[in-house]
C-alpha atoms as a PDB file:
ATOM      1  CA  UNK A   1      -7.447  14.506 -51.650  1.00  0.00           C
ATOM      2  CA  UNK A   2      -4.622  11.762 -50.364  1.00  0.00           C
ATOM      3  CA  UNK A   3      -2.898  14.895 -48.846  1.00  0.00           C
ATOM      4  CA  UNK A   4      -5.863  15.771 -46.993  1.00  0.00           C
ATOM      5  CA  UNK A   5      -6.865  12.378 -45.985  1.00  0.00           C
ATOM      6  CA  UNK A   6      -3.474  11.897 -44.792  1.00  0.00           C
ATOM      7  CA  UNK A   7      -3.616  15.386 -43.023  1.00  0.00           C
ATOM      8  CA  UNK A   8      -6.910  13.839 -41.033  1.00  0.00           C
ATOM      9  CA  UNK A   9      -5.552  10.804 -40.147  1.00  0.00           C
ATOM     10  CA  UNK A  10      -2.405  12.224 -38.109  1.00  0.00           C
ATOM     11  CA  UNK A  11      -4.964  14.530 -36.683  1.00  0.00           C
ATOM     12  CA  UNK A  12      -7.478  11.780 -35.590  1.00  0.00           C
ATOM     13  CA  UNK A  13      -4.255   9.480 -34.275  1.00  0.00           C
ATOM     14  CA  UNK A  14      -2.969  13.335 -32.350  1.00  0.00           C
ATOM     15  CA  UNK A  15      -6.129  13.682 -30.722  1.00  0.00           C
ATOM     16  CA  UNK A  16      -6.440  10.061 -29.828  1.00  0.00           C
ATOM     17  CA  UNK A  17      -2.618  10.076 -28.163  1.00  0.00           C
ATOM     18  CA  UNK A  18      -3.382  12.888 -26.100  1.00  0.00           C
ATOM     19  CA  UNK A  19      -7.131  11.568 -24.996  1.00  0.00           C
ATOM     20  CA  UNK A  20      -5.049   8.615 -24.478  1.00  0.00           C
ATOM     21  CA  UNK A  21      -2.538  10.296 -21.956  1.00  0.00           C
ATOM     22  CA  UNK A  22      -5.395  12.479 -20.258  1.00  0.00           C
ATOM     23  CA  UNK A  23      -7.419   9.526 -19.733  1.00  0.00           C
ATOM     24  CA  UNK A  24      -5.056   6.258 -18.960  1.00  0.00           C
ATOM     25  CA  UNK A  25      -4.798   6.544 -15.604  1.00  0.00           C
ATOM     26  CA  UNK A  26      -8.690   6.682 -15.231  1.00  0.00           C
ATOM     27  CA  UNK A  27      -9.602   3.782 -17.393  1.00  0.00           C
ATOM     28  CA  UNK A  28      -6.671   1.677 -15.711  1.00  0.00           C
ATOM     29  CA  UNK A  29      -7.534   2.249 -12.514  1.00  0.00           C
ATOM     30  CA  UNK A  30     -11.286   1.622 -13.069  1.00  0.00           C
ATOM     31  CA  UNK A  31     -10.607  -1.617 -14.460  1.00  0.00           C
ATOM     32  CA  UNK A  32      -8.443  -2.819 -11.391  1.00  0.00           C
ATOM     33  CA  UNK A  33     -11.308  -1.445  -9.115  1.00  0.00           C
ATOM     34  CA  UNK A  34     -14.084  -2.421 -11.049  1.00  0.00           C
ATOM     35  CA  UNK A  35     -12.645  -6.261 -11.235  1.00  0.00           C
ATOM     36  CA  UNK A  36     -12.259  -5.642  -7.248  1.00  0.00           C
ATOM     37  CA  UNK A  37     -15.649  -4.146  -6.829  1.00  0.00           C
ATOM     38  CA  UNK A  38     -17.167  -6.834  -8.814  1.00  0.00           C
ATOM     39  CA  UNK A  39     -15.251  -9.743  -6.661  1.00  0.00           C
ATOM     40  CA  UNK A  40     -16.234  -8.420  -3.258  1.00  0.00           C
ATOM     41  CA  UNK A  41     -19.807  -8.228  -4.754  1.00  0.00           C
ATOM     42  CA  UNK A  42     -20.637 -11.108  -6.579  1.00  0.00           C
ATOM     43  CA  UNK A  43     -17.835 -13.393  -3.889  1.00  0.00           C
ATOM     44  CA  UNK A  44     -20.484 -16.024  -3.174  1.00  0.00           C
ATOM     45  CA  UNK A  45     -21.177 -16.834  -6.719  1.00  0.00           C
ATOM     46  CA  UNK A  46     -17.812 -16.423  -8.035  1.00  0.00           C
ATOM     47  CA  UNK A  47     -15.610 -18.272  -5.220  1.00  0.00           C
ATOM     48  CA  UNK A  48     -15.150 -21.959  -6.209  1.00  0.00           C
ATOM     49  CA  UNK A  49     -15.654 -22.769  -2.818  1.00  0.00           C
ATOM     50  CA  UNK A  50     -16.759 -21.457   1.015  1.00  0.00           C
ATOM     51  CA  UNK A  51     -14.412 -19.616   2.422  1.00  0.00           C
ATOM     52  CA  UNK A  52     -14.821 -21.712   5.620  1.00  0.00           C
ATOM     53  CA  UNK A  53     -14.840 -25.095   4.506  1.00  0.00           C
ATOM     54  CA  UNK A  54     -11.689 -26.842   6.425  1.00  0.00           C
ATOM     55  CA  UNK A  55     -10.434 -30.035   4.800  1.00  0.00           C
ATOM     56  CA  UNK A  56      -7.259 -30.832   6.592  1.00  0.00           C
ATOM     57  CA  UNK A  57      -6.345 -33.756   3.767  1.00  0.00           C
ATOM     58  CA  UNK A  58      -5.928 -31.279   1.600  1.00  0.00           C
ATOM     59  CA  UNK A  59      -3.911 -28.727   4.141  1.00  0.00           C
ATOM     60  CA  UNK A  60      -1.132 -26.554   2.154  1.00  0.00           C
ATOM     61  CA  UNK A  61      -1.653 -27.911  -1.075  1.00  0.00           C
ATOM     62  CA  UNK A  62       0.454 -25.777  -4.252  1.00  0.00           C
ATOM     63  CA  UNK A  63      -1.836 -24.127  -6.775  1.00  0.00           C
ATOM     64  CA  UNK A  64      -3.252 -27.036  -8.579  1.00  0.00           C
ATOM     65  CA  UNK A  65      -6.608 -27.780 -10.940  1.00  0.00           C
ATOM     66  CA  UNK A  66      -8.904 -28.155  -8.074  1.00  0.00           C
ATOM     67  CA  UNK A  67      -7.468 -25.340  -6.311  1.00  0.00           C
ATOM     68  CA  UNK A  68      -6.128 -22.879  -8.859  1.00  0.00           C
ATOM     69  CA  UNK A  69      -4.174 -20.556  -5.832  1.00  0.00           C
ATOM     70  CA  UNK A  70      -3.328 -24.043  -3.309  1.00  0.00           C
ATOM     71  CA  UNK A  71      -4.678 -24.430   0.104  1.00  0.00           C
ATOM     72  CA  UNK A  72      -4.363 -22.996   3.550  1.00  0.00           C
ATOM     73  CA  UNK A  73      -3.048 -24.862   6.801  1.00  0.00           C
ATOM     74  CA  UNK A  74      -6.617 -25.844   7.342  1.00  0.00           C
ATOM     75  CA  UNK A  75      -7.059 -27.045   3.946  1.00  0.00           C
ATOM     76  CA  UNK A  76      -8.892 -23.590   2.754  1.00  0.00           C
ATOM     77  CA  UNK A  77      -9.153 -22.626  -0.605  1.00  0.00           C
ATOM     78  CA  UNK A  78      -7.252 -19.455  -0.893  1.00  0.00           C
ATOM     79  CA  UNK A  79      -8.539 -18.005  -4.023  1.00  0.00           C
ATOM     80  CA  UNK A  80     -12.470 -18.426  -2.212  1.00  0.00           C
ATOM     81  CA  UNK A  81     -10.894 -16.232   0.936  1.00  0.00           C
ATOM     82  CA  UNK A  82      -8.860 -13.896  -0.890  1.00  0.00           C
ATOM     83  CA  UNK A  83     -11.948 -12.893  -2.877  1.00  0.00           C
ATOM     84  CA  UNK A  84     -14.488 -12.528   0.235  1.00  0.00           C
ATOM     85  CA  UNK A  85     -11.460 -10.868   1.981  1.00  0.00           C
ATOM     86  CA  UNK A  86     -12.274  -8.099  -1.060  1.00  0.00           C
ATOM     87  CA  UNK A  87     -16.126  -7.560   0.425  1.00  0.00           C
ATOM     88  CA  UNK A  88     -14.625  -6.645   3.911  1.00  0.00           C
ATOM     89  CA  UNK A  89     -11.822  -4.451   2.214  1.00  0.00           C
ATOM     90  CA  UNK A  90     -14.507  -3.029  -0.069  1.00  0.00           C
ATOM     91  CA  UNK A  91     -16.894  -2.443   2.938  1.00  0.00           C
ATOM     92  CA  UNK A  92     -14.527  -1.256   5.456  1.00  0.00           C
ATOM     93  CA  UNK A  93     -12.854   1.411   2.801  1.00  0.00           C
ATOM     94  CA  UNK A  94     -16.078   2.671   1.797  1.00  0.00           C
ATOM     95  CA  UNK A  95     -17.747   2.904   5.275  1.00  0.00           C
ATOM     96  CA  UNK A  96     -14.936   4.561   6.463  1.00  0.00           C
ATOM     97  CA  UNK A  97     -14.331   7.137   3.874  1.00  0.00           C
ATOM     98  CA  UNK A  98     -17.966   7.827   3.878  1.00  0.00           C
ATOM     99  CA  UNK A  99     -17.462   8.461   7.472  1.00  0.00           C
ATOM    100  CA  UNK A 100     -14.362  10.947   6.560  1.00  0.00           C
ATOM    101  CA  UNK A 101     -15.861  12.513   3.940  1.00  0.00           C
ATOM    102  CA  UNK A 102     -19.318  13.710   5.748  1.00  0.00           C
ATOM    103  CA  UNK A 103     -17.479  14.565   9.345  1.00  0.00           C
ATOM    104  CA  UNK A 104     -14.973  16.415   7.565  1.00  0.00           C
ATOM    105  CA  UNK A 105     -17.189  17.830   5.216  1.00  0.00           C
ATOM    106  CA  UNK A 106     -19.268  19.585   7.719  1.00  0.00           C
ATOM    107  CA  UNK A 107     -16.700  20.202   9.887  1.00  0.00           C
ATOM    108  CA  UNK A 108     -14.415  22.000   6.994  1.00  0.00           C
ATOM    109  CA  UNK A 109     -17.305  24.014   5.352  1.00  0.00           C
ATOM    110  CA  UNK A 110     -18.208  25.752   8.737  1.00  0.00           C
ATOM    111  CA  UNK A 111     -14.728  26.452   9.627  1.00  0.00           C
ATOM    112  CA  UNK A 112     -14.273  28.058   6.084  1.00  0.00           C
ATOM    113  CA  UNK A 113     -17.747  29.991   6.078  1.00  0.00           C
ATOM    114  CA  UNK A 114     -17.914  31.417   9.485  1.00  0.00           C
ATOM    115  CA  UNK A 115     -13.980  31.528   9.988  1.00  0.00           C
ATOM    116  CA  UNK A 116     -13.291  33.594  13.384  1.00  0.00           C
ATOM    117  CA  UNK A 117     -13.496  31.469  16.541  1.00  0.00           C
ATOM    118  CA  UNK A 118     -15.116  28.930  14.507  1.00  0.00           C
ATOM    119  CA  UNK A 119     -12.888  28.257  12.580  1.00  0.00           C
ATOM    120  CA  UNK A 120      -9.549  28.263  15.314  1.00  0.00           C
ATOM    121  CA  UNK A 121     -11.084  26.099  17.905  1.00  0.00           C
ATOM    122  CA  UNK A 122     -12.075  23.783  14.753  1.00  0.00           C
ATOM    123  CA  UNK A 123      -8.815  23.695  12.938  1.00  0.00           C
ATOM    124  CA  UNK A 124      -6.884  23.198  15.647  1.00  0.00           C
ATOM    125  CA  UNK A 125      -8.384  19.999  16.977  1.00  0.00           C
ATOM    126  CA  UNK A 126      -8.363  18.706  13.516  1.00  0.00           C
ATOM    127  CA  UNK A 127      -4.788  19.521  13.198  1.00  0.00           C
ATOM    128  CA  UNK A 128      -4.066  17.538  16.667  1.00  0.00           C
ATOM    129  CA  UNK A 129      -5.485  14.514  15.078  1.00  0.00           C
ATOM    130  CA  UNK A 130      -3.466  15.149  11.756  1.00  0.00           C
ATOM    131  CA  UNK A 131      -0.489  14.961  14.401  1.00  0.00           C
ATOM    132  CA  UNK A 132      -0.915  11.905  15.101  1.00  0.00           C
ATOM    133  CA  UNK A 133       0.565   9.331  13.152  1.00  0.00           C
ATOM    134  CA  UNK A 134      -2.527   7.245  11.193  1.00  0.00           C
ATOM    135  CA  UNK A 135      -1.633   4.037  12.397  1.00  0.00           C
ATOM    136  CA  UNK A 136      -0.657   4.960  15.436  1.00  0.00           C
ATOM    137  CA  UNK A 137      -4.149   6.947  16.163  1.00  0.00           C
ATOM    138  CA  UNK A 138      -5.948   4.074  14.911  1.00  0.00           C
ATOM    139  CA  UNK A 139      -4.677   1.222  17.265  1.00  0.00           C
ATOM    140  CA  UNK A 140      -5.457   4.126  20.300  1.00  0.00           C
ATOM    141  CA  UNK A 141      -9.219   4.330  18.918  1.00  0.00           C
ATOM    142  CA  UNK A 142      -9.121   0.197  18.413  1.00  0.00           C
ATOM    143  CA  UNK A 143      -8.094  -0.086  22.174  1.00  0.00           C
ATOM    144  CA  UNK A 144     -11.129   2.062  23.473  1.00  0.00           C
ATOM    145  CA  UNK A 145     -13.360   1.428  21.349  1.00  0.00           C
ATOM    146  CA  UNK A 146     -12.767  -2.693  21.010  1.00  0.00           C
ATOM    147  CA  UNK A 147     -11.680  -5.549  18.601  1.00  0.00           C
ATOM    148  CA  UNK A 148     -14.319  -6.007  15.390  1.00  0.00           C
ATOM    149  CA  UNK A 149     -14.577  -4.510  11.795  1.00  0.00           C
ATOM    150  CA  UNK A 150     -17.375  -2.278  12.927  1.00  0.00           C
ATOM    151  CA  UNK A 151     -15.070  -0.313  15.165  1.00  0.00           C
ATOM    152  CA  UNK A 152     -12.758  -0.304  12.769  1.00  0.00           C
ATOM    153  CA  UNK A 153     -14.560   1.011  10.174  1.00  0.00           C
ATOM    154  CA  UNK A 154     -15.298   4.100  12.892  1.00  0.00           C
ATOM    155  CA  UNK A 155     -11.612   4.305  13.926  1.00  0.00           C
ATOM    156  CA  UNK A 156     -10.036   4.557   9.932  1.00  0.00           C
ATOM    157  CA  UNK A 157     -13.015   7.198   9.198  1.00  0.00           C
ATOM    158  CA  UNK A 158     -11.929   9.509  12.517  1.00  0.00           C
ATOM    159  CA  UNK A 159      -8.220   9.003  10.799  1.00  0.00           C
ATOM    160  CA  UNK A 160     -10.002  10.527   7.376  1.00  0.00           C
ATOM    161  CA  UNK A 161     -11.587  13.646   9.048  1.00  0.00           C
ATOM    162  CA  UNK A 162      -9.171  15.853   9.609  1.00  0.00           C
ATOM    163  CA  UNK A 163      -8.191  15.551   6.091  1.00  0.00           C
ATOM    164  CA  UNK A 164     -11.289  15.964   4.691  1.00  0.00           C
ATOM    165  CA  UNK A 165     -11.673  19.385   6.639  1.00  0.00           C
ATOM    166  CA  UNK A 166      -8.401  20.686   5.309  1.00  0.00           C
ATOM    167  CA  UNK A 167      -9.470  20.139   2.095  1.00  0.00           C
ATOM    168  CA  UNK A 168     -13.418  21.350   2.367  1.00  0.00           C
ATOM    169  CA  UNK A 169     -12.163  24.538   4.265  1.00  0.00           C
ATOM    170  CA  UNK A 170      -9.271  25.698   1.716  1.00  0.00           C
ATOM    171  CA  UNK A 171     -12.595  24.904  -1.580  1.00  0.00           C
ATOM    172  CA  UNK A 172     -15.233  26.701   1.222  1.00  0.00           C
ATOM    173  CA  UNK A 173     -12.784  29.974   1.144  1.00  0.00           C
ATOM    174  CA  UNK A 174     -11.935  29.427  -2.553  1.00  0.00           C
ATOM    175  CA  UNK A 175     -15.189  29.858  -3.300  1.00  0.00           C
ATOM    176  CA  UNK A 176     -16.251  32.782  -0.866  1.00  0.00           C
ATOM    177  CA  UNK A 177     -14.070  35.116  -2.871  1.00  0.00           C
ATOM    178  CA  UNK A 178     -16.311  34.525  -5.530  1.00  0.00           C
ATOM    179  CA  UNK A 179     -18.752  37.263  -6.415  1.00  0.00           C
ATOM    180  CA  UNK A 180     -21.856  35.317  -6.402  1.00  0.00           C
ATOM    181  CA  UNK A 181     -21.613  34.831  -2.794  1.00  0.00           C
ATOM    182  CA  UNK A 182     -21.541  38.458  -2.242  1.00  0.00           C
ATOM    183  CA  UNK A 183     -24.613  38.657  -4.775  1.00  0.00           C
ATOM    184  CA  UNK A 184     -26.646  36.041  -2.326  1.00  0.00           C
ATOM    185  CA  UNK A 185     -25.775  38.172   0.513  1.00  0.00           C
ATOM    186  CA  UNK A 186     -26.474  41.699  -0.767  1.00  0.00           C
ATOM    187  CA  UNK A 187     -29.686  39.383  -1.754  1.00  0.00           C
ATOM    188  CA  UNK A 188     -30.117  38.385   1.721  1.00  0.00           C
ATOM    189  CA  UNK A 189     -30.327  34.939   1.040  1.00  0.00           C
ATOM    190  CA  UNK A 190     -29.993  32.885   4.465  1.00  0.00           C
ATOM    191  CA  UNK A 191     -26.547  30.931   5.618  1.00  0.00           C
ATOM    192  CA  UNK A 192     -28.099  27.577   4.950  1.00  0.00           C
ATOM    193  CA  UNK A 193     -29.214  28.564   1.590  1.00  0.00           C
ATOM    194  CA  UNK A 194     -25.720  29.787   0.668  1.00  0.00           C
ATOM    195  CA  UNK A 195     -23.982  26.926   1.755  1.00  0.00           C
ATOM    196  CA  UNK A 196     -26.630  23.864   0.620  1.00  0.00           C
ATOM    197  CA  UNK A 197     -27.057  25.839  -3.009  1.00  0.00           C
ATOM    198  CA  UNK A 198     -23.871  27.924  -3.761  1.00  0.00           C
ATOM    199  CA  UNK A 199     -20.800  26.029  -2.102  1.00  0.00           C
ATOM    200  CA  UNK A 200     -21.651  22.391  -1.894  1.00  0.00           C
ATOM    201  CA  UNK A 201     -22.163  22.110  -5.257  1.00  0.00           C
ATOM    202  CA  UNK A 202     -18.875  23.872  -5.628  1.00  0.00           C
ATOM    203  CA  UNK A 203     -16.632  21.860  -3.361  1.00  0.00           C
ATOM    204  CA  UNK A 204     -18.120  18.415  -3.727  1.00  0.00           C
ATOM    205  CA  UNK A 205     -15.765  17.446  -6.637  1.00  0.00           C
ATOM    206  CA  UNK A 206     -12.826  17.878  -5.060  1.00  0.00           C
ATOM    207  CA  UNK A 207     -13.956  16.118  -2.133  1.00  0.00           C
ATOM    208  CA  UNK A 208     -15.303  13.504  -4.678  1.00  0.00           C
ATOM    209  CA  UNK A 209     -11.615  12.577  -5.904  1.00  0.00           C
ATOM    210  CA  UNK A 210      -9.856  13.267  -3.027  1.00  0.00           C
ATOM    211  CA  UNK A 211     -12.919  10.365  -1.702  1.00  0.00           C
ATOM    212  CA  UNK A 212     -11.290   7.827  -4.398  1.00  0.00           C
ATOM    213  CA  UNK A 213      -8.007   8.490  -3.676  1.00  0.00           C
ATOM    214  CA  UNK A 214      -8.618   8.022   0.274  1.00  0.00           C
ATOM    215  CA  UNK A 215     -10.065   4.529  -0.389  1.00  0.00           C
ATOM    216  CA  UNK A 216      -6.465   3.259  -1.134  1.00  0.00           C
ATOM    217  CA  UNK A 217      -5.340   4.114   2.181  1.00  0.00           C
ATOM    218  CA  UNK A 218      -8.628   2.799   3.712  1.00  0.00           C
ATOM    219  CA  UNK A 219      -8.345  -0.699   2.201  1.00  0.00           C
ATOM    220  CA  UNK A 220      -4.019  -0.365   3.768  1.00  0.00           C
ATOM    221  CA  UNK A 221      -5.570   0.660   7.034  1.00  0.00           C
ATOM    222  CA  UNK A 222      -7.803  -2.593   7.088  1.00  0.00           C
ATOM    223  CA  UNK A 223      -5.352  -4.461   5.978  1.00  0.00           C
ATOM    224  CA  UNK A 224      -2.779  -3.185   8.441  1.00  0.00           C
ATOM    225  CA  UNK A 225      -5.238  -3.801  11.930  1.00  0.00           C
ATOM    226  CA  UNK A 226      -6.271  -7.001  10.529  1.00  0.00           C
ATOM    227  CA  UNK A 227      -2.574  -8.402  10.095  1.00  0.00           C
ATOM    228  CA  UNK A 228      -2.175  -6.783  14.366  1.00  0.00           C
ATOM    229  CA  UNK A 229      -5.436  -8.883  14.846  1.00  0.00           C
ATOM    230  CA  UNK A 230      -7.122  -5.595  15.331  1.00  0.00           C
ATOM    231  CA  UNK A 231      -9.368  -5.398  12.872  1.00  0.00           C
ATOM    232  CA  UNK A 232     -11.335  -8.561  10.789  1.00  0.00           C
ATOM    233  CA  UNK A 233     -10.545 -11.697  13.244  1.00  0.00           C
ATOM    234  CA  UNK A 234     -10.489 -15.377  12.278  1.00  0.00           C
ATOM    235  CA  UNK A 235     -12.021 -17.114  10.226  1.00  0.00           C
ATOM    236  CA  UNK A 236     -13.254 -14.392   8.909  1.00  0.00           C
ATOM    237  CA  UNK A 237     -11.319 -13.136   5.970  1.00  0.00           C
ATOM    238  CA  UNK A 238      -8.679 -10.495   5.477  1.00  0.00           C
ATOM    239  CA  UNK A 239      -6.114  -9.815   3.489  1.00  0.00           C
ATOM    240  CA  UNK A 240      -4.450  -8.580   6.209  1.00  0.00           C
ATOM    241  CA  UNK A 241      -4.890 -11.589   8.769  1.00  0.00           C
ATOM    242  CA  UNK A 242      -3.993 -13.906   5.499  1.00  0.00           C
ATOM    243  CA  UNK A 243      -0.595 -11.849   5.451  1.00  0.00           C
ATOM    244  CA  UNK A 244      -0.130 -12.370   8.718  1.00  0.00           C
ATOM    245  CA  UNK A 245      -0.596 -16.329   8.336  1.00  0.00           C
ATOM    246  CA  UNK A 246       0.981 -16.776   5.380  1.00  0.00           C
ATOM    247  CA  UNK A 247       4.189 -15.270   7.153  1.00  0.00           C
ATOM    248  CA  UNK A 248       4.799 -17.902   9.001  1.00  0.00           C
ATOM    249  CA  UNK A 249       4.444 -20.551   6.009  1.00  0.00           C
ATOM    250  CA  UNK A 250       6.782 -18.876   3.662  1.00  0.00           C
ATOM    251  CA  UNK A 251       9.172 -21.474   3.249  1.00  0.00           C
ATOM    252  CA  UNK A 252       7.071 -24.082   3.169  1.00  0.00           C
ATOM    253  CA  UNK A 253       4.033 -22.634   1.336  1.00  0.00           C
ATOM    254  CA  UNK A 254       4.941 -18.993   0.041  1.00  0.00           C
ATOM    255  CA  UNK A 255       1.374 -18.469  -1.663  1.00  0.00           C
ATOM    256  CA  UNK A 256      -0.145 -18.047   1.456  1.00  0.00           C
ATOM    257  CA  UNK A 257       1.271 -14.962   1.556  1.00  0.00           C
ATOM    258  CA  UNK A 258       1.780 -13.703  -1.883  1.00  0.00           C
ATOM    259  CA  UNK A 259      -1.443 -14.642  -3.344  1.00  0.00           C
ATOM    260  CA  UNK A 260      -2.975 -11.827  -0.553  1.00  0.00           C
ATOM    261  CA  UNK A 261       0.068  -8.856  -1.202  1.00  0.00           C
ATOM    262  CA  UNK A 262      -0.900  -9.475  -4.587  1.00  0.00           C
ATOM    263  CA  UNK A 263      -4.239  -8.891  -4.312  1.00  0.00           C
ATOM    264  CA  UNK A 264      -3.926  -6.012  -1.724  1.00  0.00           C
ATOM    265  CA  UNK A 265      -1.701  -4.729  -4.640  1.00  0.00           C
ATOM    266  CA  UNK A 266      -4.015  -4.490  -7.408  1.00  0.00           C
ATOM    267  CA  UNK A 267      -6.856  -3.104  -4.674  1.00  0.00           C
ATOM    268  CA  UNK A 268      -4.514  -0.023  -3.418  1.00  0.00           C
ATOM    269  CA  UNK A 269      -2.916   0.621  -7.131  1.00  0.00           C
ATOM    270  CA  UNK A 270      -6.533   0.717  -8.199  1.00  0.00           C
ATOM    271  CA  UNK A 271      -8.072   3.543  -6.319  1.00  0.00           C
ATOM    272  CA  UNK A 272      -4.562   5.204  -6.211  1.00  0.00           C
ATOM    273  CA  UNK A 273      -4.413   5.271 -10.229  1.00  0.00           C
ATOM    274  CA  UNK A 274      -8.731   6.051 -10.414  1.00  0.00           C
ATOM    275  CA  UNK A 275      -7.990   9.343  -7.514  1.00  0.00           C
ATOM    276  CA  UNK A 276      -4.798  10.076  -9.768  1.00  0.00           C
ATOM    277  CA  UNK A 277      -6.938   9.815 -13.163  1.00  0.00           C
ATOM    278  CA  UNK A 278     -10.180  11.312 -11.993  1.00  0.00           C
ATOM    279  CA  UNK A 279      -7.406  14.766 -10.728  1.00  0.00           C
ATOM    280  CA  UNK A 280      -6.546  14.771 -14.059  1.00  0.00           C
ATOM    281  CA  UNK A 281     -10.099  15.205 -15.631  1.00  0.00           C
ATOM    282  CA  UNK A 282     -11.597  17.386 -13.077  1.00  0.00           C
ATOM    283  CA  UNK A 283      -8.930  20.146 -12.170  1.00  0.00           C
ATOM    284  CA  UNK A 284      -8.605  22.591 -14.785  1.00  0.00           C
ATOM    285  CA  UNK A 285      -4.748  23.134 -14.030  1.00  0.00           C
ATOM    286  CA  UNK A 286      -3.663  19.608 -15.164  1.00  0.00           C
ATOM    287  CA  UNK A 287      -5.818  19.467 -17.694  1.00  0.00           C
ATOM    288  CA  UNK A 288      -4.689  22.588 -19.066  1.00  0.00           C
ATOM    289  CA  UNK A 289      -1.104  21.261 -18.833  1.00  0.00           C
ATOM    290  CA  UNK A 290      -1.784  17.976 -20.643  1.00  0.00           C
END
C-alpha cells in the first residue's frame, strides 16, 4: 500500500513538473500584464497623487515616504505618472493591434481564399510595407498624418498589417486543403458562408496569440515616438517622454529614468512571455514536444 502510495505521489509531482513547464510562461506573463492592465485601469484610484500636480519645493526629490519613487524637475510624483503613463501604453497597444489585427485579417484571408490576382497585387503591397523598417515607417506616417496619440495609434496599427496578412493568408491556405472546404463547395455553400463559418473560426487563434505577442512591440513603438516627441506630448504621460527627461537628469537624479525602463520592462516582458506561453498551449507541435 506504501509502495503504491509512493508510486502516486511521484506520479502526481511528474504531472505537476511538466504542467508546470507547459504552463510557466503563461501564468508569468499574465501576472506582469495583469498587474499592468490593472494599473493603467484603476490609475486614478491607485496613484498617490495627480499626475499633474507641480510642486517645485519638492523638485527632484530621492524616493522617500511621501514619495515612494522621488520627484520630477517639476516636483511630480513619479510613481502617479509612471502608472497613468501605463493607460496610454495600454490604450495605444491595444488600439493599434486591434487596428493590425482586423486590416490584416481581411486583407490576409482574401488573398489566401481567392489567391490569383488577388492575392499578387495584395501581397505585394503588404510586403512593401514589411520593407520598411517599423520605426522608420512610423515616423513617415507621424509626419503626414500629425503629432498626437490618436495618430499614433493609426500609424503603429498600419506597421501591424502587413504582418497580420502574412500570417492570416499562410492559416487561410492551411485550411483550404482541408476537405471540409471542398464538402461546402460541392455543397454549394456561398464564399461568405465559407469564410465567416469554416475559416475564421479556424484561423482566429493563431491570430489571437500572434495579437498578444504584437502588443509588446506596440507598447516599444509608443514608447519609442513618445521619447522623439512624436507620439504622447507633455504633460501628458509616457514612458517614453519620461525616458527622454530622465536622460538628461541621470547624474543628478537617475530615477527619473530608471523608474520608467523599469516599468516599460515588466510591460514588454509581459506580453512577450503571455504570446510565448499562450504558443505553447495552443499549437499542437510544441505541445506535443513538451
Amino acid at each position: 500500500m506504501s509502495v503504491q502510495l509512493a508510486q502516486r505521489e511521484r506520479h502526481w509531482v511528474g504531472r505537476s513538473a511538466v504542467h508546470w513547464r507547459r504552463f510557466r510562461l503563461l501564468l508569468i506573463g499574465g501576472c506582469l500584464v495583469g498587474l499592468v492592465v490593472l494599473s493603467a485601469i484603476f490609475a486614478d484610484v491607485i496613484s498617490p497623487y495627480s499626475p499633474y500636480d507641480i510642486d517645485v519645493a519638492i523638485k527632484l526629490q530621492p524616493p522617500n515616504r511621501a514619495h515612494w519613487l522621488g520627484t520630477d524637475e517639476f516636483g511630480r510624483d513619479v510613481l502617479s505618472r509612471v502608472i497613468h503613463a501605463a493607460r496610454i501604453s495600454v490604450k495605444v497597444a491595444a488600439v493599434a493591434v486591434s487596428v493590425g489585427l482586423i486590416g490584416g485579417g481581411v486583407i490576409g484571408i482574401a488573398a489566401g481564399y481567392f489567391g490569383g490576382p488577388v492575392d499578387m497585387v495584395l501581397m505585394r503591397f503588404m510586403e512593401l510595407l514589411f520593407s520598411f523598417p517599423a520605426i522608420l515607417l512610423a515616423i513617415v506616417l507621424m509626419a503626414v498624418l500629425g503629432t498626437s496619440i490618436l495618430n499614433a495609434m493609426t500609424a503603429i496599427g498600419i506597421i501591424f498589417i502587413p504582418g497580420f496578412s502574412r500570417l492570416a493568408r499562410a492559416a487561410t491556405q492551411d485550411v483550404l486543403r482541408q476537405q471540409y472546404i471542398e464538402a461546402a463547395h460541392t455543397i454549394g455553400m456561398s464564399d461568405v458562408r465559407i469564410l465567416t463559418r469554416e475559416i475564421l473560426p479556424n484561423i482566429i487563434t493563431p491570430l489571437f496569440v500572434e495579437a498578444m505577442a504584437a502588443f509588446a512591440y506596440a507598447v516599444l513603438l509608443e514608447s519609442s515616438l513618445s521619447f522623439l516627441g512624436l507620439g504622447a506630448q507633455p504633460p501628458e504621460p509616457s514612458w517614453g517622454n519620461m525616458l527622454n527627461t530622465g536622460r538628461g537628469f541621470m547624474d543628478q537624479a537617475p530615477w527619473l529614468g530608471v523608474v520608467p525602463g523599469m516599468a516599460m520592462l515588466i510591460g514588454v516582458l509581459g506580453f512577450n512571455l503571455l504570446g510565448d506561453g499562450l504558443r505553447d498551449v495552443f499549437d499542437p507541435r510544441l505541445r506535443e514536444a513538451a
